[in-house]
Protein backbone atom coordinates (compact mmCIF):
# COMPACT_ATOMS: atom_id res chain seq x y z
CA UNK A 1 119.00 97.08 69.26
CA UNK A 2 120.71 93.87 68.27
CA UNK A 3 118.75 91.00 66.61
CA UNK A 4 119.32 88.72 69.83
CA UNK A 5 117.25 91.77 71.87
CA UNK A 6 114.89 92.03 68.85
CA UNK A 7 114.20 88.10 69.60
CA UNK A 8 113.50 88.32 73.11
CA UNK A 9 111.37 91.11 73.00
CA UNK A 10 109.16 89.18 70.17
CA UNK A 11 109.03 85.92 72.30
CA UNK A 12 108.09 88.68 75.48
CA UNK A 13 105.35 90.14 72.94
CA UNK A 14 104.28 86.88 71.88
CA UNK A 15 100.82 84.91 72.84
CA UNK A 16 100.86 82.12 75.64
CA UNK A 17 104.23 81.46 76.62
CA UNK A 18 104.65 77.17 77.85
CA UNK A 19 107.96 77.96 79.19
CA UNK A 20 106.93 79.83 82.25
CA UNK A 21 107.63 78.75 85.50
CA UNK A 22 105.65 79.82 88.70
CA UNK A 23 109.44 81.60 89.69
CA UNK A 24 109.06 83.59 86.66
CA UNK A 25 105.95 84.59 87.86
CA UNK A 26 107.19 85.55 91.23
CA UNK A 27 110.17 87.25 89.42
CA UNK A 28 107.39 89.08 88.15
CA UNK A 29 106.96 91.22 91.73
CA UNK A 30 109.88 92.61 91.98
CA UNK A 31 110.00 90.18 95.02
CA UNK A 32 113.40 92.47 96.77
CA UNK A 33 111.63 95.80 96.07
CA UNK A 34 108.65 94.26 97.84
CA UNK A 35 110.62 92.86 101.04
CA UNK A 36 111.62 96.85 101.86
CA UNK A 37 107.92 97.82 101.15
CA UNK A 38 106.33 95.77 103.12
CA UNK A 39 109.05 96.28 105.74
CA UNK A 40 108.88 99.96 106.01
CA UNK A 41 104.98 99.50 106.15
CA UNK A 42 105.00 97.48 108.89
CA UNK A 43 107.38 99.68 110.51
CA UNK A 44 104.70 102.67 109.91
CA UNK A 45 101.63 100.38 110.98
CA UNK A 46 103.48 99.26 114.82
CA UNK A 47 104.80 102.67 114.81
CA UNK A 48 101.40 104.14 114.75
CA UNK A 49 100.20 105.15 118.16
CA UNK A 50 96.60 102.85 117.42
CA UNK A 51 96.61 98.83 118.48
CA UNK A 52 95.39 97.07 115.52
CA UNK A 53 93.60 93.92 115.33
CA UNK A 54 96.75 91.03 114.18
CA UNK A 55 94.71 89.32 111.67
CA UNK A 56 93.98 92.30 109.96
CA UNK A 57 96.96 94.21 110.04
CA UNK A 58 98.14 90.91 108.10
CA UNK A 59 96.25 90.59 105.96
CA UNK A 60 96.37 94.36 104.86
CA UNK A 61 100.18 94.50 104.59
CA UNK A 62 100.06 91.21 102.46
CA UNK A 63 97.14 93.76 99.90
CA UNK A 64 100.04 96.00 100.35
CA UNK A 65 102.57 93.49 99.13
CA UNK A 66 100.84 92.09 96.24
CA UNK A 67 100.26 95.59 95.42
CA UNK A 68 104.13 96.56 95.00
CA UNK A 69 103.95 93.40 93.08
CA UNK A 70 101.30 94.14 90.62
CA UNK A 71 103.12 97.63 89.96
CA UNK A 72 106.49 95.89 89.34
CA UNK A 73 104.87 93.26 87.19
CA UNK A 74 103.16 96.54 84.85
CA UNK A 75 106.39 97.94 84.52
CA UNK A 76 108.21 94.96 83.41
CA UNK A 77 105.48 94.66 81.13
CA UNK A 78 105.51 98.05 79.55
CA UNK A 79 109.62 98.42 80.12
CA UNK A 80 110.12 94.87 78.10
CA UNK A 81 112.07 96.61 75.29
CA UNK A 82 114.65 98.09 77.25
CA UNK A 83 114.86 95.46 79.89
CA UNK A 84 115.91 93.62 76.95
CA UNK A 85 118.60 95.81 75.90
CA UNK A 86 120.24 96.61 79.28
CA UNK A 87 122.43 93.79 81.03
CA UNK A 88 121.22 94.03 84.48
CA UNK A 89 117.85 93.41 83.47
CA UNK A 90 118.00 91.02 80.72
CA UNK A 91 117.18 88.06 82.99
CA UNK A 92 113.91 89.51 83.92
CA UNK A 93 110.84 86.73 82.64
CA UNK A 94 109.25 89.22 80.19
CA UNK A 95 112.94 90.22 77.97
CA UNK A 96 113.81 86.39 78.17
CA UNK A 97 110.79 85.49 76.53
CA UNK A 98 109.41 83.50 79.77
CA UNK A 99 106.57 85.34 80.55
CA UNK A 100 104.39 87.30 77.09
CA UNK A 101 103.90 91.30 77.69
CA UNK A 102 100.41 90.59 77.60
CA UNK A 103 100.29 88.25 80.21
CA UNK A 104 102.65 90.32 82.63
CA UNK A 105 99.97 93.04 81.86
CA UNK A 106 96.95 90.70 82.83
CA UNK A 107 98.49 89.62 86.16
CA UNK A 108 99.65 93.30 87.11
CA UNK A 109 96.13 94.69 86.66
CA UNK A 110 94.18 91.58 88.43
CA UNK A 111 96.69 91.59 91.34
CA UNK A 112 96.28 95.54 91.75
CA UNK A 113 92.40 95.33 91.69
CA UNK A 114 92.35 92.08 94.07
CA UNK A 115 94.62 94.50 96.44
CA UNK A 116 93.01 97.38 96.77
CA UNK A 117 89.58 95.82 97.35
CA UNK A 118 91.36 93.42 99.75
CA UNK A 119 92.63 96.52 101.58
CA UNK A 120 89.44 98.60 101.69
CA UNK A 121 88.00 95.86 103.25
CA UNK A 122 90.90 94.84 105.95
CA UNK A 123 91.73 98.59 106.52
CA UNK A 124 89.97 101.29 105.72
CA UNK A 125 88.95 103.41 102.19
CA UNK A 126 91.78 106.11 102.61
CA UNK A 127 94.44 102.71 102.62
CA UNK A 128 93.33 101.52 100.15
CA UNK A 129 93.02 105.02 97.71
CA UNK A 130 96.49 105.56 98.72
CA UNK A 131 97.12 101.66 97.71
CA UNK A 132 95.67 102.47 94.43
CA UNK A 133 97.14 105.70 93.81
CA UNK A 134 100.69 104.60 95.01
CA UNK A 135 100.37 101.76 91.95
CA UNK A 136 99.11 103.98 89.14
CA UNK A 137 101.75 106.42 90.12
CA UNK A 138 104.93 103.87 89.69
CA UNK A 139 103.30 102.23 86.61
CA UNK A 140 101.59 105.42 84.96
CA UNK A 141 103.35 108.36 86.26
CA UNK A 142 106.72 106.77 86.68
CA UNK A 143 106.96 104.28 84.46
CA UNK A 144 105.16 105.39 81.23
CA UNK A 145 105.34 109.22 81.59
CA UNK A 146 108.53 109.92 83.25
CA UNK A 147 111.50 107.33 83.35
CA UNK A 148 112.11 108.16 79.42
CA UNK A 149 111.56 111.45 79.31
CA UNK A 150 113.42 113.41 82.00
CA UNK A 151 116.39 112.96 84.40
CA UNK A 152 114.15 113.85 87.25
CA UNK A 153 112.26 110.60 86.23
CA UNK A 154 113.25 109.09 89.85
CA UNK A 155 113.23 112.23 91.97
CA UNK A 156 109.47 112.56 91.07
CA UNK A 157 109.10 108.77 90.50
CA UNK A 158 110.31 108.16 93.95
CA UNK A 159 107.08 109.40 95.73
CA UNK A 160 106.10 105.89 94.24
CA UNK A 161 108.25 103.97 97.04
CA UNK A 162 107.73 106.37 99.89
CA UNK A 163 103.94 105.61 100.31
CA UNK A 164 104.33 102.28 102.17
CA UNK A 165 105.06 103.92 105.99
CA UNK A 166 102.85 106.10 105.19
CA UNK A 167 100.16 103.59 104.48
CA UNK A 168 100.91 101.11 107.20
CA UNK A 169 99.82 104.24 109.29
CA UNK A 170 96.73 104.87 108.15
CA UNK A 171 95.88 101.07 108.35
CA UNK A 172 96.51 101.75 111.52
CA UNK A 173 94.79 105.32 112.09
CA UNK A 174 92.69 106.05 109.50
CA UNK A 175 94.24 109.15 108.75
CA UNK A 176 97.50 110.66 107.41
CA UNK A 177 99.59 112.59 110.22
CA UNK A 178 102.63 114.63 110.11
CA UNK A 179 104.40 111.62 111.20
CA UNK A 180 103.05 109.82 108.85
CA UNK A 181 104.22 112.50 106.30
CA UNK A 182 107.90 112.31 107.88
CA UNK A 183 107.81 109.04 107.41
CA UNK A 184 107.21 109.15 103.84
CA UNK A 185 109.84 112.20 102.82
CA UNK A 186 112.13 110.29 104.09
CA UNK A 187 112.03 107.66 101.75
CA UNK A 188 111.25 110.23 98.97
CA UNK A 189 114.57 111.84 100.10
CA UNK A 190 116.86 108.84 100.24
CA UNK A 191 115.82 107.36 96.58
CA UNK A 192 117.55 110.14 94.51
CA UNK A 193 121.24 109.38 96.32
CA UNK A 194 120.35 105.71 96.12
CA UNK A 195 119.57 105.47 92.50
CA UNK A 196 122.03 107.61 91.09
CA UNK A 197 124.39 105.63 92.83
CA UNK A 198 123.80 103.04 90.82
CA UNK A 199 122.84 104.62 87.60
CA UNK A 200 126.59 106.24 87.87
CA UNK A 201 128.24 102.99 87.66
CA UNK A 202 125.53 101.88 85.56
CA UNK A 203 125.56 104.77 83.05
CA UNK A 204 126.69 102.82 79.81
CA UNK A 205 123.70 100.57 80.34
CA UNK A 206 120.95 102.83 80.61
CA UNK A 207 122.80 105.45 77.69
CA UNK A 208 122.09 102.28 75.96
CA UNK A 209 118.63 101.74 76.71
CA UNK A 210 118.14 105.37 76.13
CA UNK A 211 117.40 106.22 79.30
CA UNK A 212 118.01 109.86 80.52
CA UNK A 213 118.84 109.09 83.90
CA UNK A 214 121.00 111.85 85.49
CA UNK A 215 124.48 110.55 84.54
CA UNK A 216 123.46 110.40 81.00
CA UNK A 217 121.33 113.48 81.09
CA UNK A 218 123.80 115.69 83.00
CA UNK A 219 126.93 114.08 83.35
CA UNK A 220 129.10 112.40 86.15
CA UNK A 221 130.12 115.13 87.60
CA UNK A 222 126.84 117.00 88.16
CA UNK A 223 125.21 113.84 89.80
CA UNK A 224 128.04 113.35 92.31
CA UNK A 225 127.42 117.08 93.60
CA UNK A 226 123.45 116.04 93.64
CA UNK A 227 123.79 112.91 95.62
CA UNK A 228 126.17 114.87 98.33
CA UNK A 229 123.44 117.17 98.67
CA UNK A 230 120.28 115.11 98.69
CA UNK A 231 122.07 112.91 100.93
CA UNK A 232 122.39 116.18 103.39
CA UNK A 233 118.99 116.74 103.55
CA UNK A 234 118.29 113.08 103.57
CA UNK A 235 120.48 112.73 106.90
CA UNK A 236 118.90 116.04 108.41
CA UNK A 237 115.64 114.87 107.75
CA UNK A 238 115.89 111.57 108.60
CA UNK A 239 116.27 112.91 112.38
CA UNK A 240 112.56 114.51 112.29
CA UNK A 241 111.12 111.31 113.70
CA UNK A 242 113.06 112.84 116.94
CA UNK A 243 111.59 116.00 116.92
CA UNK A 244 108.16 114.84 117.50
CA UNK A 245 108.50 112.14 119.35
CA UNK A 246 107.83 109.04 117.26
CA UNK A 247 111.94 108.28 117.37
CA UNK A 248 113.26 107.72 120.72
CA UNK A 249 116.80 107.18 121.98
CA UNK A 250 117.24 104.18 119.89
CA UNK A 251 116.29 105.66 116.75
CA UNK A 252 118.06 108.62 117.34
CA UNK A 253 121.46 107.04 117.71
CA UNK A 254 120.96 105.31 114.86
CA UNK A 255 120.08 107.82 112.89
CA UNK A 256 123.24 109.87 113.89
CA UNK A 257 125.52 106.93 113.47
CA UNK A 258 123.89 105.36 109.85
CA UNK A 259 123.67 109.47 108.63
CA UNK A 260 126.99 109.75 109.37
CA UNK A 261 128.71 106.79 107.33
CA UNK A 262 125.96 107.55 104.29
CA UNK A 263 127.73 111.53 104.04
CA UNK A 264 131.29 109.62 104.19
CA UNK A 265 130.34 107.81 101.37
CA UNK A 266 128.59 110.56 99.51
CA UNK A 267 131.36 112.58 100.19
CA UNK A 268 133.29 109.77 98.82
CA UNK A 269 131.31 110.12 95.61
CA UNK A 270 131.46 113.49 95.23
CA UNK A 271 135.55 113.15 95.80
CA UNK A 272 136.01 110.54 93.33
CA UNK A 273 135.42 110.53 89.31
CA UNK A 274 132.66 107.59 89.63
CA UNK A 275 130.73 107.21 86.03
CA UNK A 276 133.10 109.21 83.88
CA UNK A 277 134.79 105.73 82.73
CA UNK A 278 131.09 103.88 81.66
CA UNK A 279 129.81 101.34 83.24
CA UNK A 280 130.76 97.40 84.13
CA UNK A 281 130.43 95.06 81.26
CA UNK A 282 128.84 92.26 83.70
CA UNK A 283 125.44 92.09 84.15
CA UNK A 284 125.82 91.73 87.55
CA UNK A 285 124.51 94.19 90.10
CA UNK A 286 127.41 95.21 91.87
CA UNK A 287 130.23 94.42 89.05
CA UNK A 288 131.67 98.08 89.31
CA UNK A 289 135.05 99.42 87.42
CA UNK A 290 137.77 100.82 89.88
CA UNK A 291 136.86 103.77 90.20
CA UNK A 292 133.24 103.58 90.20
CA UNK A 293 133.66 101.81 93.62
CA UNK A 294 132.79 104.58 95.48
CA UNK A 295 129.10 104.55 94.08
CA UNK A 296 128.94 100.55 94.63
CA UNK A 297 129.65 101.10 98.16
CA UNK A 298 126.90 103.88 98.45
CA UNK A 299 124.12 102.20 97.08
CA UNK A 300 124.66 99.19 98.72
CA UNK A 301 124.79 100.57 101.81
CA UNK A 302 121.89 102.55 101.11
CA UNK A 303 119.84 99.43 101.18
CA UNK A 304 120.67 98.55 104.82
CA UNK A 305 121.01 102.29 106.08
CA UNK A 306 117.39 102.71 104.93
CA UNK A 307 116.52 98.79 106.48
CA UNK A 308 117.90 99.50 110.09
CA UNK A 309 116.40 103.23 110.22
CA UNK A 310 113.36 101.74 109.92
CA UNK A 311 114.35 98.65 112.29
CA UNK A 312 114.89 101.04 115.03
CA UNK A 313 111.49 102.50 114.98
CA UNK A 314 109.91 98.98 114.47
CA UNK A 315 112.23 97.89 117.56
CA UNK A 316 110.75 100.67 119.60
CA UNK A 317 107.42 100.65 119.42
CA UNK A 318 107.28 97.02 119.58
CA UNK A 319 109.44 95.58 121.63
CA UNK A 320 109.61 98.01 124.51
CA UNK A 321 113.01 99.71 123.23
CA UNK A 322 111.47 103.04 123.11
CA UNK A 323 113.74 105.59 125.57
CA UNK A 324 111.62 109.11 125.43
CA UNK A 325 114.75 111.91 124.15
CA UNK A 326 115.53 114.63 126.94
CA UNK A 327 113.53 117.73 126.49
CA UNK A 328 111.30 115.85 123.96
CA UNK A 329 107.15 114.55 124.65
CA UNK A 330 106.40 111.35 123.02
């Protein structure tokens, strides 16, 4: 660790910090990673086959929101070291000395109690345990126990980001259902091939860090091959919603269509020699070499394949798009 990384992580571990801004503090959230969770909640809540009352489906998905937030705020706060060290992360308020460790701590665990009581009393206790349990799982399980300890650190880890359909459900219901398990495997599914996509063209940084995510842990060539075939049984899966009846026509075709470009592209990873040349020098997200293009292109596309599965549903179920599939009871 260089002394310039050894200075921001002392300002991060510092007491009150003056320079803080009420951005950094909303950089805090993880403010993108909460836009798709609160998406794909709302997507489980209209889904659900239950009307729920507006006011309170609002204000449960916003507890649901600040609770992604208060889990991204405890890991920055217990990752500051190596967010300090790695590139694409140096930015963040805690490594750049804007916001102190302690208080990134303070407003994780205040926002994830003011959440879960918020949903208990919106929605109903099982909401609100799997509210709870979703944030100790990213910022415990994940984040302490996991991410620097074993390459399967986001297979595991990514049960973390599959709970939101699942608990915009039982907001609305009360009760977890098989659809409401579909729902969340196939998150669980797609966040393997998404992340190693960009921990292959990313490898130097977290090999850096000391990370053991699966290009560093296993090599190039051994992720490619797992991202092809997680992002098989991603695709298959991701058609389930069919099966019983929660996807209609719409969601079926897109489905077919989105599953078919992500297995180009994975096949397009697993083709090419993505992550066996390091990583981009820029700290910028999608600064890729040449031949780490191929894993660019999949993860960012991963982002909107996942975003428009999940549109479809929402588009069915409420706005009238829903077309019943041949042979199948709704």
């Amino acid at each position: 660790m260089n002394q310039s990384t050894n200075d921001s992580v002392h300002r991060a571990e510092g007491g009150a910090v003056s320079t803080a801004s009420p951005r950094d503090y909303f950089d805090l959230l993880k403010p993108r990673v909460m836009t798709l969770v609160v998406f794909t909640a709302f997507a489980g809540l209209i889904a659900a086959p239950v009307d729920v009352d507006p006011l309170l489906a609002f204000i449960s998905i916003a507890a649901l929101a600040v609770g992604a937030g208060a889990a991204g705020a405890l890991n920055m706060a217990y990752d500051a070291d190596i967010d300090a060290t790695m590139k694409r992360t140096q930015k963040r308020p805690v490594p750049r000395g804007a916001v102190s460790v302690s208080d990134a701590y303070g407003m994780g665990i205040v926002a994830s109690i003011l959440s879960v009581l918020v949903m208990a009393l919106a929605a109903n206790y099982l909401a609100a345990g799997l509210l709870a349990f979703s944030i100790f799982f990213y910022a415990v399980i994940y984040t302490v126990i996991l991410k620097r300890t074993t390459p399967q650190n986001i297979v595991i880890g990514g049960a973390a980001g599959a709970f939101p359909p699942m608990i915009g459900w039982v907001i609305a219901t009360g009760e977890i259902s098989l659809d409401a398990v579909i729902l969340f495997m196939i998150i669980f599914l797609w966040t393997p091939p998404h992340s190693w996509a960009l921990a292959l063209y990313k490898s130097g940084d977290y090999a850096a860090a000391g990370v053991p995510m699966m290009p560093v842990a296993k090599g190039a060539k051994s992720t490619r091959l797992q991202i092809l075939l997680y992002s098989i049984v991603m695709v298959i899966f991701a058609g389930a919603p069919v099966l019983t009846g929660l996807g209609g026509v719409v969601y079926g075709v897109t489905a077919l269509g989105g599953g078919a470009l992500f297995m180009l592209l994975a096949w397009r990873i697993f083709r090419s020699r993505a992550g066996e040349a390091g990583s981009a020098e820029e700290a910028d997200l999608y600064a890729v070499r040449a031949g780490d293009k191929a894993a660019r292109d999949l993860f960012a596309y991963s982002i909107g394949y996942l975003a428009v599965l999940f549109a479809a549903l929402i588009a069915e179920h409420a706005f009238g798009a829903y077309i019943s599939v041949p042979g199948v009871s709704a």
